[in-house]
PDB file of N, CA and C in Angstrom:
ATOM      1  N   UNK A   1     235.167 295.158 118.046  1.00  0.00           N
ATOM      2  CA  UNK A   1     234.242 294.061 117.875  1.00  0.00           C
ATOM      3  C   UNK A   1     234.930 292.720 118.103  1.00  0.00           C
ATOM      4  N   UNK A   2     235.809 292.893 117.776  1.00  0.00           N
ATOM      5  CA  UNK A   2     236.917 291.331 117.783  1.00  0.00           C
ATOM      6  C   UNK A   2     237.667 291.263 118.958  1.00  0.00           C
ATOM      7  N   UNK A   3     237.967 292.075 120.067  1.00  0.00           N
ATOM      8  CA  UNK A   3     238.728 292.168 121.021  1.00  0.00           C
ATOM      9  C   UNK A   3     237.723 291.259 121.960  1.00  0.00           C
ATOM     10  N   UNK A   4     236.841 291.239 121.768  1.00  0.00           N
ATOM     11  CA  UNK A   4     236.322 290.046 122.954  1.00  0.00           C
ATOM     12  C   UNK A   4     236.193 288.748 122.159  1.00  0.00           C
ATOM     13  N   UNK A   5     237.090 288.024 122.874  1.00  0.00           N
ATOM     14  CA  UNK A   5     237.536 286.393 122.267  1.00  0.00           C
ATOM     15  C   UNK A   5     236.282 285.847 122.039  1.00  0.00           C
ATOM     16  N   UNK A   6     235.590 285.713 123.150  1.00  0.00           N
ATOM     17  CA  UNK A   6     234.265 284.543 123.943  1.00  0.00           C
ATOM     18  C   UNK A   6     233.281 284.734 122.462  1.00  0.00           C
ATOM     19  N   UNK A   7     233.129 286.398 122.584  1.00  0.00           N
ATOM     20  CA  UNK A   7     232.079 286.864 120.683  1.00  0.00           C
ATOM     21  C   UNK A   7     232.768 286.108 120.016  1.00  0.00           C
ATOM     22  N   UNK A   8     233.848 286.325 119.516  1.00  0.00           N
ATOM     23  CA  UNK A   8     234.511 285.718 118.255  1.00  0.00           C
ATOM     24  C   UNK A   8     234.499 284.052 118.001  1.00  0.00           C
ATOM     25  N   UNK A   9     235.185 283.396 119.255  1.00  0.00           N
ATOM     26  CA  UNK A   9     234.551 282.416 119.428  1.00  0.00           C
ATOM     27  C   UNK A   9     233.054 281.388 119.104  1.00  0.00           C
ATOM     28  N   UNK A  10     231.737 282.262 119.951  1.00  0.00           N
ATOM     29  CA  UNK A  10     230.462 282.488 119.694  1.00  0.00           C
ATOM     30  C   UNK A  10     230.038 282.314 118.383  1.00  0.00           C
ATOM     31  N   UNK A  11     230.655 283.469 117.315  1.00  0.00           N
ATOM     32  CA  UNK A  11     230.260 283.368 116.229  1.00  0.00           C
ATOM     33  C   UNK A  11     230.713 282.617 115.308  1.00  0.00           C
ATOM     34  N   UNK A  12     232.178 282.363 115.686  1.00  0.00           N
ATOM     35  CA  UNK A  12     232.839 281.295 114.743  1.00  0.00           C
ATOM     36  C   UNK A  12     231.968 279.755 114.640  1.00  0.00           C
ATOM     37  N   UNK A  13     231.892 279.669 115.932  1.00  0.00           N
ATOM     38  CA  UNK A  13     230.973 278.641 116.191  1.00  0.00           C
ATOM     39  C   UNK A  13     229.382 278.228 115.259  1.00  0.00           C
ATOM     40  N   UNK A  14     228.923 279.427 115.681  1.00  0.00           N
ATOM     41  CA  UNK A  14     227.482 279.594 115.352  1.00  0.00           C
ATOM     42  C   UNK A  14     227.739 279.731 113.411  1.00  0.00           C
ATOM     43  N   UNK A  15     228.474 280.436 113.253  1.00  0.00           N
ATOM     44  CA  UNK A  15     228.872 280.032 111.422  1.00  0.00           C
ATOM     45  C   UNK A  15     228.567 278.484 111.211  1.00  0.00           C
ATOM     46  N   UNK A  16     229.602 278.015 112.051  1.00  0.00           N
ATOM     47  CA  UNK A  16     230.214 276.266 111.783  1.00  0.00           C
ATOM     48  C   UNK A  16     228.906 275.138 111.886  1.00  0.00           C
ATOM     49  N   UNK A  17     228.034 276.044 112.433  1.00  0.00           N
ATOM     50  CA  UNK A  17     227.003 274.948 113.101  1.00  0.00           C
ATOM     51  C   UNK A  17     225.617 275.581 111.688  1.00  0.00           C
ATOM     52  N   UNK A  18     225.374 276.846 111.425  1.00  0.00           N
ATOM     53  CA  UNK A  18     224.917 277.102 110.634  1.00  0.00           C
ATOM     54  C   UNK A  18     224.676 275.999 109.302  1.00  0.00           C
ATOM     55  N   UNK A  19     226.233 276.213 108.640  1.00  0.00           N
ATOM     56  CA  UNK A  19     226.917 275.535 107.776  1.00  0.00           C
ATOM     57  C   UNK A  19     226.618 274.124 107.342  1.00  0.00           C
ATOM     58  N   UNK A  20     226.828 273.467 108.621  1.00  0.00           N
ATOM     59  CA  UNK A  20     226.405 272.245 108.665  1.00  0.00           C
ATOM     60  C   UNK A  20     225.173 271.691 108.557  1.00  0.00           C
ATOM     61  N   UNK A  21     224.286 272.220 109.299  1.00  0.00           N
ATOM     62  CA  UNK A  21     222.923 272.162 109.097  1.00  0.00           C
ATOM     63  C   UNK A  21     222.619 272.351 108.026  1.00  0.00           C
ATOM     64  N   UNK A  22     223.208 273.685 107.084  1.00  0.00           N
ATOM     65  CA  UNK A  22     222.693 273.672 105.773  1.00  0.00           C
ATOM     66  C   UNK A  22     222.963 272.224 104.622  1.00  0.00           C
ATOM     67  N   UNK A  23     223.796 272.080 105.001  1.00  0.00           N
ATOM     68  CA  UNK A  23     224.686 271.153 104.198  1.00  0.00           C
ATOM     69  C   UNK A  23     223.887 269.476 104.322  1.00  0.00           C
ATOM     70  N   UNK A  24     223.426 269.555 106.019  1.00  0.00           N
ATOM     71  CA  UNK A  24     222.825 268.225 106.244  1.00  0.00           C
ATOM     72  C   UNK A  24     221.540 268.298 105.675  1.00  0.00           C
ATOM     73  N   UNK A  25     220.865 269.367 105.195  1.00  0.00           N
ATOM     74  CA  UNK A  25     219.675 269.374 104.881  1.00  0.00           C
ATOM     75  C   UNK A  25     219.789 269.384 103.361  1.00  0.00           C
ATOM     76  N   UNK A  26     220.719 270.299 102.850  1.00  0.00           N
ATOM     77  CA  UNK A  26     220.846 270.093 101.111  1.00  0.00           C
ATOM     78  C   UNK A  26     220.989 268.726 100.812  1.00  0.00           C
ATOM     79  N   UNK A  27     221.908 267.669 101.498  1.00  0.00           N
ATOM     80  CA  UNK A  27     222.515 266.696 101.351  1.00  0.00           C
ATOM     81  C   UNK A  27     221.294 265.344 101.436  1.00  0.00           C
ATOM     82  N   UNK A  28     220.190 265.720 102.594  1.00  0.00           N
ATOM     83  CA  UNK A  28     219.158 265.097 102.768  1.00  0.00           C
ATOM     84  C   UNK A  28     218.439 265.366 101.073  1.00  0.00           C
ATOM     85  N   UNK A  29     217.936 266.349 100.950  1.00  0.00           N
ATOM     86  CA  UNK A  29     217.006 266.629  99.950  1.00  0.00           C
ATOM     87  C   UNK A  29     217.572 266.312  98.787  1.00  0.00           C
ATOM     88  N   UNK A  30     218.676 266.363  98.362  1.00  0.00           N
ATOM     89  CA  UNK A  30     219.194 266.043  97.099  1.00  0.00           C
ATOM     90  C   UNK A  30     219.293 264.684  96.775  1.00  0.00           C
ATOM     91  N   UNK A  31     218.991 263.795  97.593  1.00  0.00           N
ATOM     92  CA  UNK A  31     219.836 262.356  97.737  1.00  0.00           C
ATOM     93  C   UNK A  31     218.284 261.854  97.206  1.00  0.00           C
ATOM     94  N   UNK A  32     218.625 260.097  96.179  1.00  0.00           N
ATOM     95  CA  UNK A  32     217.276 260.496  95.858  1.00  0.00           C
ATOM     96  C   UNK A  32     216.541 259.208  96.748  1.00  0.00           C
ATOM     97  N   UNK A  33     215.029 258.989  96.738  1.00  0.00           N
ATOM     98  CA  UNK A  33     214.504 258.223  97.052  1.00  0.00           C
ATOM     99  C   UNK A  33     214.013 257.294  95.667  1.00  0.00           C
ATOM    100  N   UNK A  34     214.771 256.040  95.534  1.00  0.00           N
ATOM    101  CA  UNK A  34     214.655 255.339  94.452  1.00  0.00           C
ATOM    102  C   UNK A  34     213.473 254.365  95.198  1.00  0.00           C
ATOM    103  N   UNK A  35     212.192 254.020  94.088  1.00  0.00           N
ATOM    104  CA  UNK A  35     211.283 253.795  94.097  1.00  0.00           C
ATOM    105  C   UNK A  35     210.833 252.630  92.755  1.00  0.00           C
ATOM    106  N   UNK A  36     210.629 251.337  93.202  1.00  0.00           N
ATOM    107  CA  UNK A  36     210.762 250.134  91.987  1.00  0.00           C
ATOM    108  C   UNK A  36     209.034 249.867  92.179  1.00  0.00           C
ATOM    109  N   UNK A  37     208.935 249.946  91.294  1.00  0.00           N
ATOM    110  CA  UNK A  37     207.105 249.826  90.945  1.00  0.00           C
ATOM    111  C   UNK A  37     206.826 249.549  89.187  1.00  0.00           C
ATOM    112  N   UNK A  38     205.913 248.941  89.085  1.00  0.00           N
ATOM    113  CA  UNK A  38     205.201 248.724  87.766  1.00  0.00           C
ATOM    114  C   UNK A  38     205.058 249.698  87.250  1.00  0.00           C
ATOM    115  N   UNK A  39     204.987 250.499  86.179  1.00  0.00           N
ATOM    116  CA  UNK A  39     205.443 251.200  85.369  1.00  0.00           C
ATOM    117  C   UNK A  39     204.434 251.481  83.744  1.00  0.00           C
ATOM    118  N   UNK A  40     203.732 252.417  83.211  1.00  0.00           N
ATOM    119  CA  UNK A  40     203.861 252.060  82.033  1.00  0.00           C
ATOM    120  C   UNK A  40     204.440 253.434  80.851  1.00  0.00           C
ATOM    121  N   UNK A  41     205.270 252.682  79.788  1.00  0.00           N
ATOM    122  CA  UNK A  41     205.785 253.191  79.040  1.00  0.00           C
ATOM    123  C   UNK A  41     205.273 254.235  78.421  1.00  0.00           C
ATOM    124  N   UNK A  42     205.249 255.579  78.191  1.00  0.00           N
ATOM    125  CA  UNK A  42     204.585 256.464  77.801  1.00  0.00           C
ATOM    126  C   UNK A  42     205.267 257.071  76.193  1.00  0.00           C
ATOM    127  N   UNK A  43     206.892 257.107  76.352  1.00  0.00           N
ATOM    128  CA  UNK A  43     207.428 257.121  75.382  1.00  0.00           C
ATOM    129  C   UNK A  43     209.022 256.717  75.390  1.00  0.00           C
ATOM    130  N   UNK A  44     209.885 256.473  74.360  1.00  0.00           N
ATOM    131  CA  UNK A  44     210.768 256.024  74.252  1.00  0.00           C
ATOM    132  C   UNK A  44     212.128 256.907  73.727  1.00  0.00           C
ATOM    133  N   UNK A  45     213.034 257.915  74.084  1.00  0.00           N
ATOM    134  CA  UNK A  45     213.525 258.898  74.101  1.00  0.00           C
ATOM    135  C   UNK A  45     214.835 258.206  73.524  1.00  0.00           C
ATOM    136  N   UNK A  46     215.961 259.248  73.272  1.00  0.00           N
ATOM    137  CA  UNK A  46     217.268 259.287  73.511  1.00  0.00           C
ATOM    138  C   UNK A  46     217.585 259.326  75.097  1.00  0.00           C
ATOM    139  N   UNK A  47     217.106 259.810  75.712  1.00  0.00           N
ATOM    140  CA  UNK A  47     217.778 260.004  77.008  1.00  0.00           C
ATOM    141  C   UNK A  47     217.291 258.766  78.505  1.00  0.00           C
ATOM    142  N   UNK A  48     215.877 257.904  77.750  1.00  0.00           N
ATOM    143  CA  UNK A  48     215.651 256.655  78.110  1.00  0.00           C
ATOM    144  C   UNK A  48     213.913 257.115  78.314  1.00  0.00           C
ATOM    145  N   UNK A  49     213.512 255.680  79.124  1.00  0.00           N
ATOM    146  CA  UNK A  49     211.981 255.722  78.603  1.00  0.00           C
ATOM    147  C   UNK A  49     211.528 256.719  79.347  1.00  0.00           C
ATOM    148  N   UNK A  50     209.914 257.390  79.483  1.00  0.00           N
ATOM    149  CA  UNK A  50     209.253 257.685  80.258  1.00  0.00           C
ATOM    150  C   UNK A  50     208.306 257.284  80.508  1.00  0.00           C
ATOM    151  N   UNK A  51     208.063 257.160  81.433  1.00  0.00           N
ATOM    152  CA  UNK A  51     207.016 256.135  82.084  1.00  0.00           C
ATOM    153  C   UNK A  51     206.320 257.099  83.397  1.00  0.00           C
ATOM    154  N   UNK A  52     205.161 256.437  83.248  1.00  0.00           N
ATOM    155  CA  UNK A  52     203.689 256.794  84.033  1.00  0.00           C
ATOM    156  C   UNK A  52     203.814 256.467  85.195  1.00  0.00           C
ATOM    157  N   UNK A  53     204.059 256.777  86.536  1.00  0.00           N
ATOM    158  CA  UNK A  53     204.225 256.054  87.959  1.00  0.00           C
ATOM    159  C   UNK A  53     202.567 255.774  88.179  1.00  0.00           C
ATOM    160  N   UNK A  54     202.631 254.738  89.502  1.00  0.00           N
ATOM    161  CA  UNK A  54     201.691 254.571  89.935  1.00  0.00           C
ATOM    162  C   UNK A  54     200.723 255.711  90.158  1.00  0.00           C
ATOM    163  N   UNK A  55     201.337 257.155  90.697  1.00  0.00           N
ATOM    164  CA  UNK A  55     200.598 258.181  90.999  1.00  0.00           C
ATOM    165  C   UNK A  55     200.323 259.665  90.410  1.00  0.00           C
ATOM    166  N   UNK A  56     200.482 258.688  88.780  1.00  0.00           N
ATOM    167  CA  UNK A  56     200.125 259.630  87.495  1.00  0.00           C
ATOM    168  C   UNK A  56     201.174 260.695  87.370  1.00  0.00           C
ATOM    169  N   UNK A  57     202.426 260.518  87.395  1.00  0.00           N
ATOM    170  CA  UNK A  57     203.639 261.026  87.215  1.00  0.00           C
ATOM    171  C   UNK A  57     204.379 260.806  86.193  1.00  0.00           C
ATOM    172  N   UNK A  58     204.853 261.622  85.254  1.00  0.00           N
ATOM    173  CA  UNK A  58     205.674 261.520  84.255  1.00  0.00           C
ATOM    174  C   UNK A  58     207.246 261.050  85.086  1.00  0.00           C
ATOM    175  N   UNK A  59     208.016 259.804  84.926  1.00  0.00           N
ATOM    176  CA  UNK A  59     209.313 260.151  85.499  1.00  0.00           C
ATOM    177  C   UNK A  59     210.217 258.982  84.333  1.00  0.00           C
ATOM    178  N   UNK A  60     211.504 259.704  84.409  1.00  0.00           N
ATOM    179  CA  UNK A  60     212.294 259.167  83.813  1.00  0.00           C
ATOM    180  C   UNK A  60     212.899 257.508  84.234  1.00  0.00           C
ATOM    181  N   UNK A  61     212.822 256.469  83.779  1.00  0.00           N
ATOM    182  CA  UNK A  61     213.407 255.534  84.160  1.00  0.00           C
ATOM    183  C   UNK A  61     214.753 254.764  83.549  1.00  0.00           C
ATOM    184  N   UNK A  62     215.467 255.772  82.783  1.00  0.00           N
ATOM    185  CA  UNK A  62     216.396 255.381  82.134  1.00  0.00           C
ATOM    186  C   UNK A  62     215.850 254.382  80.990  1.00  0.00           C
ATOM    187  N   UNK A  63     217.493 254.468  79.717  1.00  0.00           N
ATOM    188  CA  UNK A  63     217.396 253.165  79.239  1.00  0.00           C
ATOM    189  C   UNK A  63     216.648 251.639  79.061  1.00  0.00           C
ATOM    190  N   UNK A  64     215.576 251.509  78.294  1.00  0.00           N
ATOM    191  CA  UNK A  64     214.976 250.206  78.259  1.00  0.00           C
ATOM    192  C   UNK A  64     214.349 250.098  76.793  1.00  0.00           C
ATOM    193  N   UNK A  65     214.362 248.841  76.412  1.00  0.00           N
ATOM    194  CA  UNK A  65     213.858 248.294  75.323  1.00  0.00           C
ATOM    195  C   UNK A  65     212.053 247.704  75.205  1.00  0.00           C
ATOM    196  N   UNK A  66     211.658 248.649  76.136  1.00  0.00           N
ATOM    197  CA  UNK A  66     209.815 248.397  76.001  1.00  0.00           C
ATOM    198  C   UNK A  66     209.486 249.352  74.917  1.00  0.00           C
ATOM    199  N   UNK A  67     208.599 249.092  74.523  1.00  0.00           N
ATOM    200  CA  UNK A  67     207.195 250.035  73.572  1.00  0.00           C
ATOM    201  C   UNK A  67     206.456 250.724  74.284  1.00  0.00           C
ATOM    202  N   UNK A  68     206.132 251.454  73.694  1.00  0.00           N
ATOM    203  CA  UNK A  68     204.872 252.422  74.385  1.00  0.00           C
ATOM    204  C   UNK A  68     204.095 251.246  74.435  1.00  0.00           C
ATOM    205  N   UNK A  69     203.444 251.898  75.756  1.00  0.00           N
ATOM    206  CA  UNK A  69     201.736 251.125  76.115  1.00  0.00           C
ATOM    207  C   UNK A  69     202.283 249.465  76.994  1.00  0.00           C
ATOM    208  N   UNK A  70     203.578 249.731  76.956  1.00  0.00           N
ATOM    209  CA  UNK A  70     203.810 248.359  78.019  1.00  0.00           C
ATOM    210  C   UNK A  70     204.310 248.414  79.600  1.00  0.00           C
ATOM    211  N   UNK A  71     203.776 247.691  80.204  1.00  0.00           N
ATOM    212  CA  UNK A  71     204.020 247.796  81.576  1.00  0.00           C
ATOM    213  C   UNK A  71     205.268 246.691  81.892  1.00  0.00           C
ATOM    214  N   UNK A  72     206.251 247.673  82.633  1.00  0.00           N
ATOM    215  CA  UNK A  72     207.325 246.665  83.392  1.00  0.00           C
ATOM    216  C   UNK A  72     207.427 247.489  84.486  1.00  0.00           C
ATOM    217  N   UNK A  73     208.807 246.439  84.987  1.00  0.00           N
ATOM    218  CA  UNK A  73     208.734 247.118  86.232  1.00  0.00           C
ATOM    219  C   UNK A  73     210.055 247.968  86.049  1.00  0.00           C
ATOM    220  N   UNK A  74     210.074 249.114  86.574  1.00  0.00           N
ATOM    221  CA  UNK A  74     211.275 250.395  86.751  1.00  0.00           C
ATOM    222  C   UNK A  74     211.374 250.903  87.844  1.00  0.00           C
ATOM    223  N   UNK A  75     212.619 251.456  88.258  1.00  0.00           N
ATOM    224  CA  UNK A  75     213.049 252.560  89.403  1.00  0.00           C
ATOM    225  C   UNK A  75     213.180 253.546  89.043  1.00  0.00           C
ATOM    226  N   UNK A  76     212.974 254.481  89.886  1.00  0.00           N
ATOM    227  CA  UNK A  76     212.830 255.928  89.831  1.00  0.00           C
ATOM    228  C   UNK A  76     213.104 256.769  91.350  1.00  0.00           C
ATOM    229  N   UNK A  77     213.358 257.952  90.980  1.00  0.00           N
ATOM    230  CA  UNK A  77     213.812 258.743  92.131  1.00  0.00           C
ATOM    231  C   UNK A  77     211.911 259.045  91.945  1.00  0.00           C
ATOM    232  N   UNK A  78     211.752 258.779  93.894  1.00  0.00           N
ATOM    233  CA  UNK A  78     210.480 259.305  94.124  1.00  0.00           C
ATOM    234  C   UNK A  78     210.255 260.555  94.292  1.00  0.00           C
ATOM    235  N   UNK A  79     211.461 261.475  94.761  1.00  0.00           N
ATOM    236  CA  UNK A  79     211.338 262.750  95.223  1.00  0.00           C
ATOM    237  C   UNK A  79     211.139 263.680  94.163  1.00  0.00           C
ATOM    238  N   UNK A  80     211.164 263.417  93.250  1.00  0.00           N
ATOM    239  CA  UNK A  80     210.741 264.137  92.089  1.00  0.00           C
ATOM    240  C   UNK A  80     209.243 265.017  91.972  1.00  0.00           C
ATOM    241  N   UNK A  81     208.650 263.991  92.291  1.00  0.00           N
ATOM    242  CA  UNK A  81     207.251 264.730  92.688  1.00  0.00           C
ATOM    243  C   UNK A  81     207.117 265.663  93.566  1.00  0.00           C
ATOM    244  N   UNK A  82     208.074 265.326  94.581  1.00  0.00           N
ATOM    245  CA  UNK A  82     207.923 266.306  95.356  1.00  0.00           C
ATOM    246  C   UNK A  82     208.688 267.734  95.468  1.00  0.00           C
ATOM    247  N   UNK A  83     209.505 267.336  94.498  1.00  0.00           N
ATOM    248  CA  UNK A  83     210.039 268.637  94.269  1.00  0.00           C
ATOM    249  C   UNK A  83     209.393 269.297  92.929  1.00  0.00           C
ATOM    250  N   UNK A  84     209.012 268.452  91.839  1.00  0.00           N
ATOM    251  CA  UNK A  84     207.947 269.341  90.990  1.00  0.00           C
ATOM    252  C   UNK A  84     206.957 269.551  92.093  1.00  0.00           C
ATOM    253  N   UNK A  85     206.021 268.823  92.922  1.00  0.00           N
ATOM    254  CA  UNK A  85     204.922 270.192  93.150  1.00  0.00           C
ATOM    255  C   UNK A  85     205.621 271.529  94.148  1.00  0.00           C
ATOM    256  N   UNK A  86     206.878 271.209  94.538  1.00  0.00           N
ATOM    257  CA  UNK A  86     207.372 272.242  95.277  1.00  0.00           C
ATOM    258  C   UNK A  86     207.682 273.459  94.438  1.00  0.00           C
ATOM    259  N   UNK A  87     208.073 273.468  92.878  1.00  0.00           N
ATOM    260  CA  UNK A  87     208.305 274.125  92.351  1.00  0.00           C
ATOM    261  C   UNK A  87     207.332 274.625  91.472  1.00  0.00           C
ATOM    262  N   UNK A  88     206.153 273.557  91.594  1.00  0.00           N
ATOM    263  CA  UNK A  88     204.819 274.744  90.499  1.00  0.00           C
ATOM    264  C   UNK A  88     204.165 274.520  91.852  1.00  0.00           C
ATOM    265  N   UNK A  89     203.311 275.773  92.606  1.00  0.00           N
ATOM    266  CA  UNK A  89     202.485 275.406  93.339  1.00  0.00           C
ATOM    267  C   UNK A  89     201.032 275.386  92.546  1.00  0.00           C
TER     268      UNK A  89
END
């Protein structure tokens, strides 16, 4: 199986290129899309607030000193949504 270089070659290749692609695509999807929008406070945690996005989303916005029921403005990873509905269909 290995005595022909050009295969071995071929596949070494086709691994390397595999690989990469995987990697450019994990690397895409993981990375986040931070998203600054008005916000309102839903509750106030140890681990920071949660807040209501514009498009009726629970998301974490870190650390802040609002009350429930107040609107500021926060960032957030947008892709979140899209990976919760990817994961409950």
């Amino acid at each position: 199986m290995f005595e022909n270089s050009k295969f071995t070659v071929f596949l070494v290749i086709a691994i390397l290129g595999v690989s990469v692609l995987l990697l450019a695509y994990l690397t895409w999807y993981m990375s986040p899309d931070e998203i600054t929008e008005q916000v309102k406070i839903i509750a106030n945690t140890s681990d920071g607030c949660i807040a209501e996005s514009f498009d009726g989303f629970s998301v974490n916005i870190g650390p802040c000193d609002a009350k429930v029921g107040d609107v500021i403005v926060g960032t957030y990873d947008g892709k979140i949504n899209e990976r919760a509905a990817m994961m409950n269909p």
